[in-house]
C-alpha atoms as a PDB file:
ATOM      1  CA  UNK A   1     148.307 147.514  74.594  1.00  0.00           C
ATOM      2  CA  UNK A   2     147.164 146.866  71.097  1.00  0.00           C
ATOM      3  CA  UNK A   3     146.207 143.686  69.528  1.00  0.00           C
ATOM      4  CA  UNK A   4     149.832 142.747  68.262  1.00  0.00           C
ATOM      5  CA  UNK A   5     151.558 143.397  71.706  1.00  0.00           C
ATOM      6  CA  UNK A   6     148.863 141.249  73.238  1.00  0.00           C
ATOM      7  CA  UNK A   7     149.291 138.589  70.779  1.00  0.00           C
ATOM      8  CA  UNK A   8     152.945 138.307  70.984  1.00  0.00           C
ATOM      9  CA  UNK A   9     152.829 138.684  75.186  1.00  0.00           C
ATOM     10  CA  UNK A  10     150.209 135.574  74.863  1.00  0.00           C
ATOM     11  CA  UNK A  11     152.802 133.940  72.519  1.00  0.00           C
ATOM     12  CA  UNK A  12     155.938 134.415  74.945  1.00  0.00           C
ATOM     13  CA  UNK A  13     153.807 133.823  78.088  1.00  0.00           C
ATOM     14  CA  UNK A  14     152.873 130.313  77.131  1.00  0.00           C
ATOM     15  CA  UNK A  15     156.303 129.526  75.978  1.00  0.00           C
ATOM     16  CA  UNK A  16     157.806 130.274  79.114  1.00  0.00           C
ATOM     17  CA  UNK A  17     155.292 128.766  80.934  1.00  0.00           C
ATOM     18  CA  UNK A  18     155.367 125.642  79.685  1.00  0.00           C
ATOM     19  CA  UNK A  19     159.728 125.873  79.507  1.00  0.00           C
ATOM     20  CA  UNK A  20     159.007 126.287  83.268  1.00  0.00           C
ATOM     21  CA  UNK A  21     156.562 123.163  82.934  1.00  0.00           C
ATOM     22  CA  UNK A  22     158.913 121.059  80.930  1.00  0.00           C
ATOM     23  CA  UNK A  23     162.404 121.284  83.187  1.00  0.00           C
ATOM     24  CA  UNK A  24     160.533 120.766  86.461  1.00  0.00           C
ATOM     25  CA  UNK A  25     160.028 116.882  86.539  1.00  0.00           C
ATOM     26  CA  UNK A  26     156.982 116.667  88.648  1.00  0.00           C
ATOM     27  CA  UNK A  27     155.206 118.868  86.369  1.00  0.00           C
ATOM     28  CA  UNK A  28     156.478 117.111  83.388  1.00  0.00           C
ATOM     29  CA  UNK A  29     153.535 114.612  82.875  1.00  0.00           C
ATOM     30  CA  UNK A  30     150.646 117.729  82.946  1.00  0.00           C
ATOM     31  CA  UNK A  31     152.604 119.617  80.475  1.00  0.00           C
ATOM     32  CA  UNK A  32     153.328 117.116  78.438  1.00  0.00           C
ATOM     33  CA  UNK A  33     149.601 116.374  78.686  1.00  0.00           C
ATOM     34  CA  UNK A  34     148.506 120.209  77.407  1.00  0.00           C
ATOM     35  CA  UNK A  35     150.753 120.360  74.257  1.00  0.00           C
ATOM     36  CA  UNK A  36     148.232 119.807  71.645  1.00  0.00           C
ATOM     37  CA  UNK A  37     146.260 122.333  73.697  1.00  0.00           C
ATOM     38  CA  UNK A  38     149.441 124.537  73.208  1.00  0.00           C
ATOM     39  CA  UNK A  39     149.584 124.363  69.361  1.00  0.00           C
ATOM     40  CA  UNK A  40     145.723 124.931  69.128  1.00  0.00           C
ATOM     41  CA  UNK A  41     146.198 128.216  70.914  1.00  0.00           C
ATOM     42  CA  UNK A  42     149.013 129.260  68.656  1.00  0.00           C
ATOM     43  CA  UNK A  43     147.257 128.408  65.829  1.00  0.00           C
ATOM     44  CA  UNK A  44     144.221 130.944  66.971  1.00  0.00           C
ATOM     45  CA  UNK A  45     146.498 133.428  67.605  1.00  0.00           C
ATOM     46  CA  UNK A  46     148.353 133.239  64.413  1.00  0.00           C
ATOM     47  CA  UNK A  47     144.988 133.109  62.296  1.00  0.00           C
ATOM     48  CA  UNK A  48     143.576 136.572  64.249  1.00  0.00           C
ATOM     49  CA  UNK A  49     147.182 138.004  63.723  1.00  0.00           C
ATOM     50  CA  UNK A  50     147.104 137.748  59.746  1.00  0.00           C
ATOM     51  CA  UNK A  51     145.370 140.346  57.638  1.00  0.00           C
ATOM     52  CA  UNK A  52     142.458 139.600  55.702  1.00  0.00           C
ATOM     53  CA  UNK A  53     141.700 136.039  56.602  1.00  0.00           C
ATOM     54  CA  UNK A  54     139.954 135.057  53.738  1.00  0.00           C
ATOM     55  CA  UNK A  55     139.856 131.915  51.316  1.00  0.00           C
ATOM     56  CA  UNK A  56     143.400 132.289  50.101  1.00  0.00           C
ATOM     57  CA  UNK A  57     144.691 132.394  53.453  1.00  0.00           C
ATOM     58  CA  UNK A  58     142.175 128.988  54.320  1.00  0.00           C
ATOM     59  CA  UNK A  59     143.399 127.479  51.281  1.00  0.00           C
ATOM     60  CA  UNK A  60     147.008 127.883  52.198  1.00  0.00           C
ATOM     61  CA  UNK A  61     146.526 126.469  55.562  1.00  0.00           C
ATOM     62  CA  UNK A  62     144.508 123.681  53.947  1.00  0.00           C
ATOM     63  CA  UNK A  63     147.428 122.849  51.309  1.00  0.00           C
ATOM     64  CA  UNK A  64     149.995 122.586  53.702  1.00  0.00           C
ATOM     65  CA  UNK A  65     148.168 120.860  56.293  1.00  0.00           C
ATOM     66  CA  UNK A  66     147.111 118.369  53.933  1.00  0.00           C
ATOM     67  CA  UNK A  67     150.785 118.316  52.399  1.00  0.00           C
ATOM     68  CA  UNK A  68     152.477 118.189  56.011  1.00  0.00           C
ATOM     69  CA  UNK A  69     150.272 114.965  57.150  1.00  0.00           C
ATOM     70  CA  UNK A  70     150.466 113.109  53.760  1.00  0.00           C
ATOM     71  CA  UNK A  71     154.295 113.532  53.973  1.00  0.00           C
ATOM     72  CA  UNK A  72     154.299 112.256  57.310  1.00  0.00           C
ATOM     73  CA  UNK A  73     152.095 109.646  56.720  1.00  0.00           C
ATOM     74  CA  UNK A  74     153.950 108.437  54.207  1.00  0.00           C
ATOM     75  CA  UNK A  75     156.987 108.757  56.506  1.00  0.00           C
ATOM     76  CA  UNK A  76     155.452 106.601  59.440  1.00  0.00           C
ATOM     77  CA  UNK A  77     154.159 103.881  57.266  1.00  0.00           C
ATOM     78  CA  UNK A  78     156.633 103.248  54.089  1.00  0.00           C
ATOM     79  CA  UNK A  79     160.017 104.756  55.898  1.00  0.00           C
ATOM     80  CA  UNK A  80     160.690 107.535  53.275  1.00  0.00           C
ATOM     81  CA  UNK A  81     161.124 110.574  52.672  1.00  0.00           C
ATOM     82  CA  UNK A  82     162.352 111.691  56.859  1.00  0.00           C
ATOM     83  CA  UNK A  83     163.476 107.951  57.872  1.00  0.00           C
ATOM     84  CA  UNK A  84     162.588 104.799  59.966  1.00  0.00           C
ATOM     85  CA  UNK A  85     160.138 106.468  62.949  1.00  0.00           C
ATOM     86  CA  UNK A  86     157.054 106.426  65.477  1.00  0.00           C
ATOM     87  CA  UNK A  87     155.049 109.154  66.553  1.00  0.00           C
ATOM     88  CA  UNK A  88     154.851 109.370  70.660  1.00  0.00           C
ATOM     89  CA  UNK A  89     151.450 110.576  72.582  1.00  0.00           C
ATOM     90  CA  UNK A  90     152.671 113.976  72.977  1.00  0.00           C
ATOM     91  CA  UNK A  91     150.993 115.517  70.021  1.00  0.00           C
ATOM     92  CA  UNK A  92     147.863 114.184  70.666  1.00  0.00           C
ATOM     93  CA  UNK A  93     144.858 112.274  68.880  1.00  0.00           C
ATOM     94  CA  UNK A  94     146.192 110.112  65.356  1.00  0.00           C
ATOM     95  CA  UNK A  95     144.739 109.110  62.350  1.00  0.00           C
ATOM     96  CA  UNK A  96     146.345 106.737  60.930  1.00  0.00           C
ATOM     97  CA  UNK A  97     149.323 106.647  63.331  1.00  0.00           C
ATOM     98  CA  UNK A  98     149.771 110.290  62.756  1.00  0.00           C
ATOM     99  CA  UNK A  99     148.876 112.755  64.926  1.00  0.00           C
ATOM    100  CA  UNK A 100     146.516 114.950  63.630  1.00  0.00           C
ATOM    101  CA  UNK A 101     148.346 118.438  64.940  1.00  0.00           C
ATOM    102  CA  UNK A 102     151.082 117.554  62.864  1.00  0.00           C
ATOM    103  CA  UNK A 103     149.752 119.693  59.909  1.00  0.00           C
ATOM    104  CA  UNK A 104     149.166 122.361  62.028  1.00  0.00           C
ATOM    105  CA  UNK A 105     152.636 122.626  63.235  1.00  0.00           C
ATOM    106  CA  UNK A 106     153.680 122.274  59.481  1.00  0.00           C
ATOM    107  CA  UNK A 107     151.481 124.936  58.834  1.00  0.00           C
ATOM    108  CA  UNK A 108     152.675 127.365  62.079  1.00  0.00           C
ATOM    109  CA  UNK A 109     156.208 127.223  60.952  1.00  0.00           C
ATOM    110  CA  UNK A 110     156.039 127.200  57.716  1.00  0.00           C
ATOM    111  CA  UNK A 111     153.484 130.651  58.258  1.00  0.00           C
ATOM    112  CA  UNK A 112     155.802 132.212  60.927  1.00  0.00           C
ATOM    113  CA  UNK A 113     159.508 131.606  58.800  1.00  0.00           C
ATOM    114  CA  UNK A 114     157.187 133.125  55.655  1.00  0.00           C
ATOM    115  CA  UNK A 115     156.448 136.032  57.419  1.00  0.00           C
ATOM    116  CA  UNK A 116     160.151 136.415  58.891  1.00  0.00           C
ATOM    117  CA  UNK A 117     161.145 136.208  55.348  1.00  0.00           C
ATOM    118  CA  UNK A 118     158.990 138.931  54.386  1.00  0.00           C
ATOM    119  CA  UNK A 119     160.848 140.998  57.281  1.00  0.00           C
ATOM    120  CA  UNK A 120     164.315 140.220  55.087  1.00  0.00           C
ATOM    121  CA  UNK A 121     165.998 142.248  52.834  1.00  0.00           C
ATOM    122  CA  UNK A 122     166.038 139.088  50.899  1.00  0.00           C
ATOM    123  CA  UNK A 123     164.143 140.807  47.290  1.00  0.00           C
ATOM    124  CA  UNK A 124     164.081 137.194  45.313  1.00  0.00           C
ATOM    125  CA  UNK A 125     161.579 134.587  46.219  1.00  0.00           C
ATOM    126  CA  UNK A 126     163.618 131.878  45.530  1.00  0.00           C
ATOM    127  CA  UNK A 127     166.610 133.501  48.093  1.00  0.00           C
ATOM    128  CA  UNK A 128     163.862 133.639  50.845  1.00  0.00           C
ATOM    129  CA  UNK A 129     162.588 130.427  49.952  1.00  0.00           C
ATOM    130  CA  UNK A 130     165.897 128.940  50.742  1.00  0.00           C
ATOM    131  CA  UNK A 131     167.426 130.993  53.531  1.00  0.00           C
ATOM    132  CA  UNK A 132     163.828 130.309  55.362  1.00  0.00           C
ATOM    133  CA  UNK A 133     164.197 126.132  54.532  1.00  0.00           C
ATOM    134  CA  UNK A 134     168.274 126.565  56.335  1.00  0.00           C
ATOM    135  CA  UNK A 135     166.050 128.028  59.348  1.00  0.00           C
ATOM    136  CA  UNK A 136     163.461 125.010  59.825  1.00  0.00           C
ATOM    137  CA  UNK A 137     166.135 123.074  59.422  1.00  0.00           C
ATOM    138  CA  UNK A 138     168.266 124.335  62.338  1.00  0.00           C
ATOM    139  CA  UNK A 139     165.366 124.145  64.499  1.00  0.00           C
ATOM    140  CA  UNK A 140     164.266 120.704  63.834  1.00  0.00           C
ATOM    141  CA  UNK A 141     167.971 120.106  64.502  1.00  0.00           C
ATOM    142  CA  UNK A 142     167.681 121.910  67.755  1.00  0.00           C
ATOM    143  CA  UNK A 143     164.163 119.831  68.479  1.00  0.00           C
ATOM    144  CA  UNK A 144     165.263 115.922  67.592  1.00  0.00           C
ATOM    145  CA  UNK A 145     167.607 115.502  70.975  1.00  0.00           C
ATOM    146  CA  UNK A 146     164.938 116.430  73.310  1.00  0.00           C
ATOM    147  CA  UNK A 147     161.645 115.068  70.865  1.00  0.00           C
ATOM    148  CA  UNK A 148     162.187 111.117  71.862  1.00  0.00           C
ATOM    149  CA  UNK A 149     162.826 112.195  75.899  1.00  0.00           C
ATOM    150  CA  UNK A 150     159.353 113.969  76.045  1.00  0.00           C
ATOM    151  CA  UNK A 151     157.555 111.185  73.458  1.00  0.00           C
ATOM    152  CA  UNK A 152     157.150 113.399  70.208  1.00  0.00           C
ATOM    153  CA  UNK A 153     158.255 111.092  68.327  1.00  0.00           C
ATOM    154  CA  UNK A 154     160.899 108.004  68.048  1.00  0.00           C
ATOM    155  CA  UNK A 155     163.472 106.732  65.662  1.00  0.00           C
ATOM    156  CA  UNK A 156     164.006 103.142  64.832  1.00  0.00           C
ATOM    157  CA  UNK A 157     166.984 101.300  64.300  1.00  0.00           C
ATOM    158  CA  UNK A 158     169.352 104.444  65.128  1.00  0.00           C
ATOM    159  CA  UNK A 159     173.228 103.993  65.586  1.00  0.00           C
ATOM    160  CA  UNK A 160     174.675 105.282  69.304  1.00  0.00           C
ATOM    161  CA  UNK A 161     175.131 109.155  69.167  1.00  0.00           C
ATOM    162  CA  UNK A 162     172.926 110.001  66.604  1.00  0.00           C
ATOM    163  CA  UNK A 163     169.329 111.415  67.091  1.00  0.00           C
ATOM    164  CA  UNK A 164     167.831 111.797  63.901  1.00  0.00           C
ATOM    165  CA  UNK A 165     169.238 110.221  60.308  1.00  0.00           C
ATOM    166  CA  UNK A 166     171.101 112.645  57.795  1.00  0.00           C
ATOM    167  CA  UNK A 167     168.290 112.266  55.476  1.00  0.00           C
ATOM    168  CA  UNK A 168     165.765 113.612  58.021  1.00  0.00           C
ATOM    169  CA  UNK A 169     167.514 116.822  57.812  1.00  0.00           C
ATOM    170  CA  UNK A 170     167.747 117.090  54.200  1.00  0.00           C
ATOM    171  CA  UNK A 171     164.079 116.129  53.895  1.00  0.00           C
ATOM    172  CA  UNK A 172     163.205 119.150  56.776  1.00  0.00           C
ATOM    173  CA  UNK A 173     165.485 121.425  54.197  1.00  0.00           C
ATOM    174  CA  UNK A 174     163.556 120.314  50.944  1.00  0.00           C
ATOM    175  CA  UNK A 175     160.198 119.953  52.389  1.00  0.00           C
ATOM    176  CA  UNK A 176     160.286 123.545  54.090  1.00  0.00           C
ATOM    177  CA  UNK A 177     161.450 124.896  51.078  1.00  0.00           C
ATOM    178  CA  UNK A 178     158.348 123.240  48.977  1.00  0.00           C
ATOM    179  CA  UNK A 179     155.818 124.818  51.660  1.00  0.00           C
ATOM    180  CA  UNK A 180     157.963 128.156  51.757  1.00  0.00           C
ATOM    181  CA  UNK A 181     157.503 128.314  48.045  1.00  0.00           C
ATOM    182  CA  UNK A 182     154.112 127.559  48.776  1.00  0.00           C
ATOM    183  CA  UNK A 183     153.550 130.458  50.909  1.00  0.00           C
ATOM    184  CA  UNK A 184     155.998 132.268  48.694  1.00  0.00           C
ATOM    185  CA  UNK A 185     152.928 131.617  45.422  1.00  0.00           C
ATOM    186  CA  UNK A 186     149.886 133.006  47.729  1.00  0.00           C
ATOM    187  CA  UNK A 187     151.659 136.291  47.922  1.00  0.00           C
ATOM    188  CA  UNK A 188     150.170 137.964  51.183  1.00  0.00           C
ATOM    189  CA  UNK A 189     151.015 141.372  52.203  1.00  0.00           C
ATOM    190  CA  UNK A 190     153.551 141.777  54.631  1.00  0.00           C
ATOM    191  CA  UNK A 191     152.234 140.200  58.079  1.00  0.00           C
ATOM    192  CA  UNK A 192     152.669 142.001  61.468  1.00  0.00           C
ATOM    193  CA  UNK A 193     155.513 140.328  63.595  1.00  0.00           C
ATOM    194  CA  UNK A 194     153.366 138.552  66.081  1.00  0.00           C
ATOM    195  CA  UNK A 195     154.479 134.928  63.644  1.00  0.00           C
ATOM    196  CA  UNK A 196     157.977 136.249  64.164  1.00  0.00           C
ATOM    197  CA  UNK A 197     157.590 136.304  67.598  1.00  0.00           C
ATOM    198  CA  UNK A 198     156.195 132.708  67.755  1.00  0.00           C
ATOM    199  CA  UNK A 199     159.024 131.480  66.059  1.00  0.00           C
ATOM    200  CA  UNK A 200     161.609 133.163  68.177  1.00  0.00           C
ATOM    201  CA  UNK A 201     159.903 131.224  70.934  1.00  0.00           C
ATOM    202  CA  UNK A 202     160.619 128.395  69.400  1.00  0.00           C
ATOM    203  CA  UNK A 203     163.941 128.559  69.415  1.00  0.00           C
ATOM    204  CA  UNK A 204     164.210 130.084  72.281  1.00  0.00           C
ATOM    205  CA  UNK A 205     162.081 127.163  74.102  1.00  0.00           C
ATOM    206  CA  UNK A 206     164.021 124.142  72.425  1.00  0.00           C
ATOM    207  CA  UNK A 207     166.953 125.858  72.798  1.00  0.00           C
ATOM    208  CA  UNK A 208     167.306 125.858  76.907  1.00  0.00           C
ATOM    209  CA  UNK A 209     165.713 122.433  76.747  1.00  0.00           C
ATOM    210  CA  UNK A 210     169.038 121.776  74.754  1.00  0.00           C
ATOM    211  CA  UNK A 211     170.931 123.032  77.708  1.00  0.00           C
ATOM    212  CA  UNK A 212     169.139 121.802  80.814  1.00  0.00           C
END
């Protein structure tokens, strides 16, 4: 196997494994444990997967990390911007009430729906930009009814039936498109899939949550 197929069987391995991990109840508390162990592995396999990691690539994942924990930090403590919420233990160690891995899963799907985007036959920037924002939007739809069951995070003062505010949404939709346009300004050649894979795995893995 070469170094892409390995990547993207580590990627899909660990997904399924810890889908497997999630739906069984009695293994629910260990997994939930091992999720910021999870995002750190992702995050080593994206960064060997890209091509020519070099300063522009570390000063892309610095902007957005830094953007992604500012935003929610801002979000947590003033109520703007996504809404009126708590972040749970799941994701780990916070500073300042946030948890720190939160940039880094800015920064792993905003890098994997770039890349995916580059994989379009989308030719204008600003098309991609906003076609990749719809995705992250979707998914965070797809993640909010299962995030407050497994403690990601909570939302305050919420009406019955509703999991997340409207405005959360539209925030995902803006905010992804700001980092997308982001990635969109470093302009990195054309990435192998293995991001594309990660992301599919996403889906895929709060998807069946969705239906178990």
């Amino acid at each position: 196997m070469n170094k892409k197929n390995i990547l993207i069987a580590i990627i899909i391995l660990f997904h399924v494994v810890g889908l497997v991990g999630f739906i069984i109840p009695a293994l629910q508390p260990l997994f939930l444990k091992i999720v910021p162990f999870h995002l750190l592995l992702m995050l080593g396999v994206i960064i060997y997967s890209h091509q020519s990691v070099n300063i522009k690539f570390a000063y892309f994942f610095v902007t957005v990390f830094v953007f992604g924990f500012v935003l929610e930090w801002v979000g947590v403590h003033y109520h703007l911007i996504f809404g009126n919420y708590n972040y749970g233990k799941t994701l780990g160690i916070k500073l300042f009430n946030v948890p720190l891995l939160i940039g880094v899963d800015w920064f792993l799907l905003v890098y994997a729906t770039g890349v995916l985007m580059q994989y379009s036959r989308f030719k204008n920037s600003n098309t991609r930009v906003i076609a990749g924002a719809a995705i992250l939007m979707i998914l965070d739809m797809m993640i909010e009814p299962i995030a407050e069951h497994f403690d990601y995070w909570h939302w305050l003062g919420m009406p019955g039936g509703l999991t997340a505010p409207i405005e959360n949404y539209a925030a995902w939709f803006l905010v992804s498109g700001l980092m997308l346009g982001i990635f969109e300004a470093f302009k990195f050649d054309k990435q192998s899939i293995v991001a594309v894979a990660l992301l599919i795995s996403q889906f895929v893995f709060f998807g069946v949550l969705n239906m178990v």
